[in-house]
C-alpha atoms as a PDB file:
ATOM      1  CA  UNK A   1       3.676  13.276  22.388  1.00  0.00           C
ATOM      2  CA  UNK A   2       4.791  14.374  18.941  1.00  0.00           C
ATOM      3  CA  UNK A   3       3.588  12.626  15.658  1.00  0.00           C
ATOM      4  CA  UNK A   4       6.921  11.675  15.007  1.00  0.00           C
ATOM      5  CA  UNK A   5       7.315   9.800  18.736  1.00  0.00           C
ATOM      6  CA  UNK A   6       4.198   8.232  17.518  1.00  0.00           C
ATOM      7  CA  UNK A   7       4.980   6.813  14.767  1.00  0.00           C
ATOM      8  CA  UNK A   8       8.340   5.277  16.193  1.00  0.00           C
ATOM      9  CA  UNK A   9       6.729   3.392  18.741  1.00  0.00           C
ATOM     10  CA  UNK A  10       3.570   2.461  16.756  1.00  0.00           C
ATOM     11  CA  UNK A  11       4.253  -0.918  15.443  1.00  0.00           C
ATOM     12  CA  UNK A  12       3.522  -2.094  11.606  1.00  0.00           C
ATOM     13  CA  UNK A  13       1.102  -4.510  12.947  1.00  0.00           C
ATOM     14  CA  UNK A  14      -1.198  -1.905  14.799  1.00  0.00           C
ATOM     15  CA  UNK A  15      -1.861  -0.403  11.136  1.00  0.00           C
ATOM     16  CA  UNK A  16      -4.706  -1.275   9.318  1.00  0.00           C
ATOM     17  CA  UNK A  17      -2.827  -3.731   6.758  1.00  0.00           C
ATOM     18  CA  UNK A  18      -5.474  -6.307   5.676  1.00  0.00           C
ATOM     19  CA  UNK A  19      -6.892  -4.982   2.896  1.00  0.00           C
ATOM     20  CA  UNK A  20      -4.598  -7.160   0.629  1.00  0.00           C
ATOM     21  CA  UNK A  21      -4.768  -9.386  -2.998  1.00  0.00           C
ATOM     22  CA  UNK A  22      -2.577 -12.071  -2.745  1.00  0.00           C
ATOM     23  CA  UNK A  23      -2.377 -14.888  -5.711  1.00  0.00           C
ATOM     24  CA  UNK A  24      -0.420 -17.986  -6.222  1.00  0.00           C
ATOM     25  CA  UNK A  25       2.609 -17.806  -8.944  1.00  0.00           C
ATOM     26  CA  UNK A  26       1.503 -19.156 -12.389  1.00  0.00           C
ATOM     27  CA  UNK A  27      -1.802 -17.780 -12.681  1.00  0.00           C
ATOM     28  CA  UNK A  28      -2.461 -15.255 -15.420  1.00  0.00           C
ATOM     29  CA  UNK A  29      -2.596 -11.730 -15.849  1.00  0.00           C
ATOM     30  CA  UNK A  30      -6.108 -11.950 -17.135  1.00  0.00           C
ATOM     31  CA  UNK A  31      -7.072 -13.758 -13.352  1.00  0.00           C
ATOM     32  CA  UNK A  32      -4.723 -11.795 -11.365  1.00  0.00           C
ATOM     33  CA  UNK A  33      -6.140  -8.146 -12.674  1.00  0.00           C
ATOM     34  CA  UNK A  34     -10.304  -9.529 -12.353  1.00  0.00           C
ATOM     35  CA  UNK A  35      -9.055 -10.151  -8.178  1.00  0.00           C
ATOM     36  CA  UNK A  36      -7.209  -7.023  -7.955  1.00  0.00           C
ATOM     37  CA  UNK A  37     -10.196  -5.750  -9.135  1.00  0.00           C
ATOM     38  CA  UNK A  38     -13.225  -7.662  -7.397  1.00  0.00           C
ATOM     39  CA  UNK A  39     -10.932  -6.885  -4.064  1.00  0.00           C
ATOM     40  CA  UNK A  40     -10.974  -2.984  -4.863  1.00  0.00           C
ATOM     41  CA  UNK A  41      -6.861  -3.563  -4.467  1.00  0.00           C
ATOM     42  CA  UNK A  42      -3.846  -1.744  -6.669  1.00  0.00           C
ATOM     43  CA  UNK A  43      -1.831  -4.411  -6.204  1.00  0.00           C
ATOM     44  CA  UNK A  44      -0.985  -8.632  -5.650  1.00  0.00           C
ATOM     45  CA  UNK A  45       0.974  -9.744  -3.792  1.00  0.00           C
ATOM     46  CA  UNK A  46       2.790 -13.195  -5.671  1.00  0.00           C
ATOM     47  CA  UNK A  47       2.902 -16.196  -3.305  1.00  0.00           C
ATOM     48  CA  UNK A  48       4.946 -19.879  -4.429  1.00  0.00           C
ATOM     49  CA  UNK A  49       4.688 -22.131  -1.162  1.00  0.00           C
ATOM     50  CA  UNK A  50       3.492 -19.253   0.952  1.00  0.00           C
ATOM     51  CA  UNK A  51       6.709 -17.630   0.131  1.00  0.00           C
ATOM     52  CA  UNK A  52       6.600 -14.226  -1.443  1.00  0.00           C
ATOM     53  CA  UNK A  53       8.369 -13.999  -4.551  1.00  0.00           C
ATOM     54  CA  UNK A  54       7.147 -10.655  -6.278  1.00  0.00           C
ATOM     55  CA  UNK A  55       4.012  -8.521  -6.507  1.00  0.00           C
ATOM     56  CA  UNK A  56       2.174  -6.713  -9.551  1.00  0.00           C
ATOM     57  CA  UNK A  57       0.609  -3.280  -9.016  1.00  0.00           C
ATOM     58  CA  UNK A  58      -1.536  -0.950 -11.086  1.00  0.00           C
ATOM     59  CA  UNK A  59       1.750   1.209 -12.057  1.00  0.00           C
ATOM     60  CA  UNK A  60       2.907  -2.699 -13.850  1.00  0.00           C
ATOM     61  CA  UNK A  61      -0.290  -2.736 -15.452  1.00  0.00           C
ATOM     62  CA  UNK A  62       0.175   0.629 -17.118  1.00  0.00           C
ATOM     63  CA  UNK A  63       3.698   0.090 -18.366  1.00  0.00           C
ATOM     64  CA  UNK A  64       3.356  -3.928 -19.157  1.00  0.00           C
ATOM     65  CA  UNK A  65       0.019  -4.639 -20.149  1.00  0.00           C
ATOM     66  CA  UNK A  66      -2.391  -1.960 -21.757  1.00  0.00           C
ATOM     67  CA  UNK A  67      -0.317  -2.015 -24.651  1.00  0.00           C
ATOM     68  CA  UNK A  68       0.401  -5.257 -24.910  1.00  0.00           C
ATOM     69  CA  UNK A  69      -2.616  -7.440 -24.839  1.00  0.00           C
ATOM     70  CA  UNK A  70      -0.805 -10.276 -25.408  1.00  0.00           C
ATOM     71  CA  UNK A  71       0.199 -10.388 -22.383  1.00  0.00           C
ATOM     72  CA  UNK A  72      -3.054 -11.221 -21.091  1.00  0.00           C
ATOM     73  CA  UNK A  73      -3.119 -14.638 -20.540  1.00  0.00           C
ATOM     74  CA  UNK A  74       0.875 -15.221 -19.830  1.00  0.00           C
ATOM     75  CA  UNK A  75       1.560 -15.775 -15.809  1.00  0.00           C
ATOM     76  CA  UNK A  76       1.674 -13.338 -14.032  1.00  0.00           C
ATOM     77  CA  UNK A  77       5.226 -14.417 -12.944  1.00  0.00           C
ATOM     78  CA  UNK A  78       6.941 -12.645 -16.374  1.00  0.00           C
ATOM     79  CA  UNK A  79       5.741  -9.599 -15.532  1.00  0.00           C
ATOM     80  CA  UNK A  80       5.714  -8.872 -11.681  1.00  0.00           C
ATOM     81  CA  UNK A  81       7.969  -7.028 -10.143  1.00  0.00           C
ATOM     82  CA  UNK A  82      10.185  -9.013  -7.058  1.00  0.00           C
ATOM     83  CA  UNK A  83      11.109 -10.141  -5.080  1.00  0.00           C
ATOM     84  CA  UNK A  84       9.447  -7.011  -2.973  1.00  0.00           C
ATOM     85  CA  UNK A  85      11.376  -5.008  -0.227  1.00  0.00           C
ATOM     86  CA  UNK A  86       8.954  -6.276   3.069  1.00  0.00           C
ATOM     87  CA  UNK A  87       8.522  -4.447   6.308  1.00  0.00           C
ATOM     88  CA  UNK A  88       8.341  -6.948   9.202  1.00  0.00           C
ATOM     89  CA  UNK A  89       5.053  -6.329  11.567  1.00  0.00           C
ATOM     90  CA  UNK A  90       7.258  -5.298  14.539  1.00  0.00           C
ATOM     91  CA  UNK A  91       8.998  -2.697  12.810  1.00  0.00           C
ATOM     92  CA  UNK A  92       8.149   0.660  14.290  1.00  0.00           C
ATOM     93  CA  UNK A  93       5.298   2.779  11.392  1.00  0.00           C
ATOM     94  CA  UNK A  94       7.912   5.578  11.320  1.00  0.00           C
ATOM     95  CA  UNK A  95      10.553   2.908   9.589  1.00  0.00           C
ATOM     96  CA  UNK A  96       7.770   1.503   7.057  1.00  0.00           C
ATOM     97  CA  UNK A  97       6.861   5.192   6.275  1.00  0.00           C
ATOM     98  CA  UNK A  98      10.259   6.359   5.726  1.00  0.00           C
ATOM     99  CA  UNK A  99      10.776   3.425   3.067  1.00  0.00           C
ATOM    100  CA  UNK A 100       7.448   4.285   1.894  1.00  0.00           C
ATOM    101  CA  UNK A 101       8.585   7.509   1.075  1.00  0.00           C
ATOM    102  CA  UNK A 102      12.537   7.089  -0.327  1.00  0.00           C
ATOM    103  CA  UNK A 103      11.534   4.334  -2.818  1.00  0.00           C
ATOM    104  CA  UNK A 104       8.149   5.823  -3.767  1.00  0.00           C
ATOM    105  CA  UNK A 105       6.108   2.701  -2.519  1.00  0.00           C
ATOM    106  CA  UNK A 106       2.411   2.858  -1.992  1.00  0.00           C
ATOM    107  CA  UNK A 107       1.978  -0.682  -0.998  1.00  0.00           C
ATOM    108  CA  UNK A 108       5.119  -2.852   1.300  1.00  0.00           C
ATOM    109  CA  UNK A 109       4.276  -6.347   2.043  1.00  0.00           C
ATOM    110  CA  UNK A 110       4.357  -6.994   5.889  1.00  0.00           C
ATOM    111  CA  UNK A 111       5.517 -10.602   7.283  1.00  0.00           C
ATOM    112  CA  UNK A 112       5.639 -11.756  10.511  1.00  0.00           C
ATOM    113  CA  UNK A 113       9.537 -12.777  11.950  1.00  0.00           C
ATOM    114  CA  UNK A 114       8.567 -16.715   9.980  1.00  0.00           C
ATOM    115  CA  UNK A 115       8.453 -14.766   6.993  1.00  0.00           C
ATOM    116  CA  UNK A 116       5.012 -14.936   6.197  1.00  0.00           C
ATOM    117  CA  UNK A 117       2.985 -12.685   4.697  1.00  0.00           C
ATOM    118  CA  UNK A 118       0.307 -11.012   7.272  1.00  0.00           C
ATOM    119  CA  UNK A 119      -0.822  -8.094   5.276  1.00  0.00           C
ATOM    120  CA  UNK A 120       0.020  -4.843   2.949  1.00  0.00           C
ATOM    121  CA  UNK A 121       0.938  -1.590   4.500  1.00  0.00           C
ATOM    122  CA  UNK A 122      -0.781   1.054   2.219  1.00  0.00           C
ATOM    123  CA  UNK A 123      -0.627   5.255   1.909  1.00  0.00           C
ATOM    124  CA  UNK A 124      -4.154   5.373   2.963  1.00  0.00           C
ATOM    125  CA  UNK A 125      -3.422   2.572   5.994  1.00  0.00           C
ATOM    126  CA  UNK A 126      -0.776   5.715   7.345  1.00  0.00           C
ATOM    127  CA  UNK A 127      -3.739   8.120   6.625  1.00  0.00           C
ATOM    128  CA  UNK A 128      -6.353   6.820   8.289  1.00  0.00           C
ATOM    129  CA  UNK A 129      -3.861   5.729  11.181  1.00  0.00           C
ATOM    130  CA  UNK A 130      -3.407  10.056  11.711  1.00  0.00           C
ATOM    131  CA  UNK A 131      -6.885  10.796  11.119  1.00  0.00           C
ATOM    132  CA  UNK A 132      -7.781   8.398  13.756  1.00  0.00           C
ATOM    133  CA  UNK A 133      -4.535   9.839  15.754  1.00  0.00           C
ATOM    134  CA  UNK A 134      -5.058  13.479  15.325  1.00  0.00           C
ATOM    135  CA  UNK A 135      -9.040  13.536  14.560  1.00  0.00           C
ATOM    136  CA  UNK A 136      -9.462  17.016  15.780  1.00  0.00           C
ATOM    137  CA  UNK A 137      -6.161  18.394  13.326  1.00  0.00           C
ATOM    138  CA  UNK A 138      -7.512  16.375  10.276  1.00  0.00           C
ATOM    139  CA  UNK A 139     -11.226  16.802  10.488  1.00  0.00           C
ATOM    140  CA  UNK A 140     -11.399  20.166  11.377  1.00  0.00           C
ATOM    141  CA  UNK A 141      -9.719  21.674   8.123  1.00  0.00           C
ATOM    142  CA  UNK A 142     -11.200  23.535   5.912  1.00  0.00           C
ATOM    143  CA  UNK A 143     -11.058  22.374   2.348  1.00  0.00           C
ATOM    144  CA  UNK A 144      -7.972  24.486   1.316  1.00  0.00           C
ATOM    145  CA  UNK A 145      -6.332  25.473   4.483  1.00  0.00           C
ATOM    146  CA  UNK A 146      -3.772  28.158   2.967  1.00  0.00           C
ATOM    147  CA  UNK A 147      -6.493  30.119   1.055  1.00  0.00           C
ATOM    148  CA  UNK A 148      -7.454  33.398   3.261  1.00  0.00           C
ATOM    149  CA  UNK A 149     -10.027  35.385   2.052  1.00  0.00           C
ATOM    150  CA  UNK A 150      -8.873  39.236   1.173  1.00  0.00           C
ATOM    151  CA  UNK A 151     -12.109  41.144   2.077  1.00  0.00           C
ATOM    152  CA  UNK A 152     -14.846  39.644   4.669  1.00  0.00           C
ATOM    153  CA  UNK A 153     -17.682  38.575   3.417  1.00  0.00           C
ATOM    154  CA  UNK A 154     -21.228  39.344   4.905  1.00  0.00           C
ATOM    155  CA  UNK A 155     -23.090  42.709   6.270  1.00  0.00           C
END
């Protein structure tokens, strides 16, 4: 089977999306960046009633906040983006990839078909999902695949 027949019948769900940061709308910036942080996360997602309204990544950060320290202790709803495109968990990886890679996303929310959040498909949950896939392809290169050496080396 191909990678690409892989990935269309690999489901969302089967992905490793539970590393996540999820906060409730209204709390500051200040809060919201210390969880992103103590969860090792680039991102929030923003919850009102268990209903996603937006999320706030490290690219908001750089463009909203570091220069604007103000900003700080403002909720986090006046400067999150949203509401977020989501993937639902049954969609097929392949479809979640593909709108992964059009919009330039590194993080899609993931609900169930309630529309509740279950997790955040990353770029390093699609990683690991090949290296675990493909093991043998992945961790089996050499550190720079394309360079060839010109003369051999030894006796």
């Amino acid at each position: 089977m191909s990678l690409e027949q892989d990935l269309q019948q690999e489901r969302v769900i089967h992905l490793d999306i539970s590393k996540l940061t999820q906060v409730e709308a209204g709390t500051t910036v200040k809060e919201v960046v210390a969880k992103m942080r103590k969860d090792g996360r680039n991102c929030a997602i923003i919850l009102k009633d268990d209903a996603i309204i937006g999320i706030f990544t490290d690219r908001d950060l750089l463009r909203k906040v570091v220069d604007a320290p103000e900003t700080w202790d403002t909720p986090i709803d006046n400067l999150m983006s949203g509401p977020p495109i989501t993937v639902n968990a049954s969609d097929p990886a392949f479809a979640a990839l593909d709108l992964m890679d059009q919009k330039h996303f590194r993080n899609v929310p993931v609900i169930d078909n309630k529309g509740k959040l279950v997790g955040n498909l990353t770029h390093y949950a699609i990683i690991k999902y090949l290296a675990d896939r493909f093991p043998e392809s992945v961790y089996n290169l050499p550190p720079h695949p394309g360079r060839v050496t010109k003369n051999r080396d030894g006796a």
